[in-house]
Protein backbone atom coordinates (compact mmCIF):
# COMPACT_ATOMS: atom_id res chain seq x y z
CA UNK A 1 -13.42 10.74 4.29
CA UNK A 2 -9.56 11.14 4.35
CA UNK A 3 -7.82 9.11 1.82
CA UNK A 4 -4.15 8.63 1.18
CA UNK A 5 -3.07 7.79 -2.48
CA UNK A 6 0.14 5.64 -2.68
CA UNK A 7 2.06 5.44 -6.43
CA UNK A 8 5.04 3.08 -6.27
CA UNK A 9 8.02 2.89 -8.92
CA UNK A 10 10.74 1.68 -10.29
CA UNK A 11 13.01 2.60 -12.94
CA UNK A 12 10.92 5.65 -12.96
CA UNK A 13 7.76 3.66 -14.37
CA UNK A 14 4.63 3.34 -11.68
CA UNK A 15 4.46 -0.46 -10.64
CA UNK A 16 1.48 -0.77 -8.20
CA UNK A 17 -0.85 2.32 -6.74
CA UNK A 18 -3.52 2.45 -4.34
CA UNK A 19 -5.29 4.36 -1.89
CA UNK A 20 -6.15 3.96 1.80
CA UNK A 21 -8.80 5.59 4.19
CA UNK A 22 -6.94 7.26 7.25
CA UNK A 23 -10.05 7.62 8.99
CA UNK A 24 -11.44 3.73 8.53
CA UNK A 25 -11.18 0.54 9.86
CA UNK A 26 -7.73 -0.85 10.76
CA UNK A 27 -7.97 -2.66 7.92
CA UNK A 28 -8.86 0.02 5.74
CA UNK A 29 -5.53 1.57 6.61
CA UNK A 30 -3.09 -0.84 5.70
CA UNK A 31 -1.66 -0.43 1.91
CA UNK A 32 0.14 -3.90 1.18
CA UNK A 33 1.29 -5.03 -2.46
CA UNK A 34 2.73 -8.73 -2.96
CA UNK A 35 4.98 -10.09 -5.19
CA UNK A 36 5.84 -13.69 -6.44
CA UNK A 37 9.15 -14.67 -6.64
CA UNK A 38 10.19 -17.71 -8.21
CA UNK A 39 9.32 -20.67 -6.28
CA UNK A 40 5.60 -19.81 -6.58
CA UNK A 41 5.54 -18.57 -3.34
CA UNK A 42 3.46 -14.85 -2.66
CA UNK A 43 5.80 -12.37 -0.73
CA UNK A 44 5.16 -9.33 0.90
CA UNK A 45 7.00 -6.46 -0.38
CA UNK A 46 5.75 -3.27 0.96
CA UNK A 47 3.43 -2.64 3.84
CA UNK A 48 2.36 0.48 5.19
CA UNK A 49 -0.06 1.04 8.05
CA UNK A 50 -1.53 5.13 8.14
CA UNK A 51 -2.46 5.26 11.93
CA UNK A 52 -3.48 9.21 11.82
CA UNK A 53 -3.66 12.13 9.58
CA UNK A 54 -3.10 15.23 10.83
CA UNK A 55 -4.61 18.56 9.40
């Protein structure tokens, strides 16, 4: 299983991480994180779709 590790920041302090599988499901390759902003409502803020890994 190929895996890619995400580690995002901000001020130089890690706000979200995660990890994807490159060789899974569509879904299993998309790395999203939300974020609410003040009217309640859920934004996305970063997306990333891995389509292929190469070696």
């Amino acid at each position: 299983m190929t895996k890619v590790w995400f580690s995002l920041c901000k001020n130089g302090r890690e706000t979200e991480s995660g990890t994807v599988k490159a060789d899974g499901t569509p879904e299993d390759k998309i790395f999203a994180v939300a974020a609410y902003i003040e009217s309640g409502v859920t934004s996305s803020t970063f997306c990333v779709n891995i389509p292929i890994i190469s070696l």
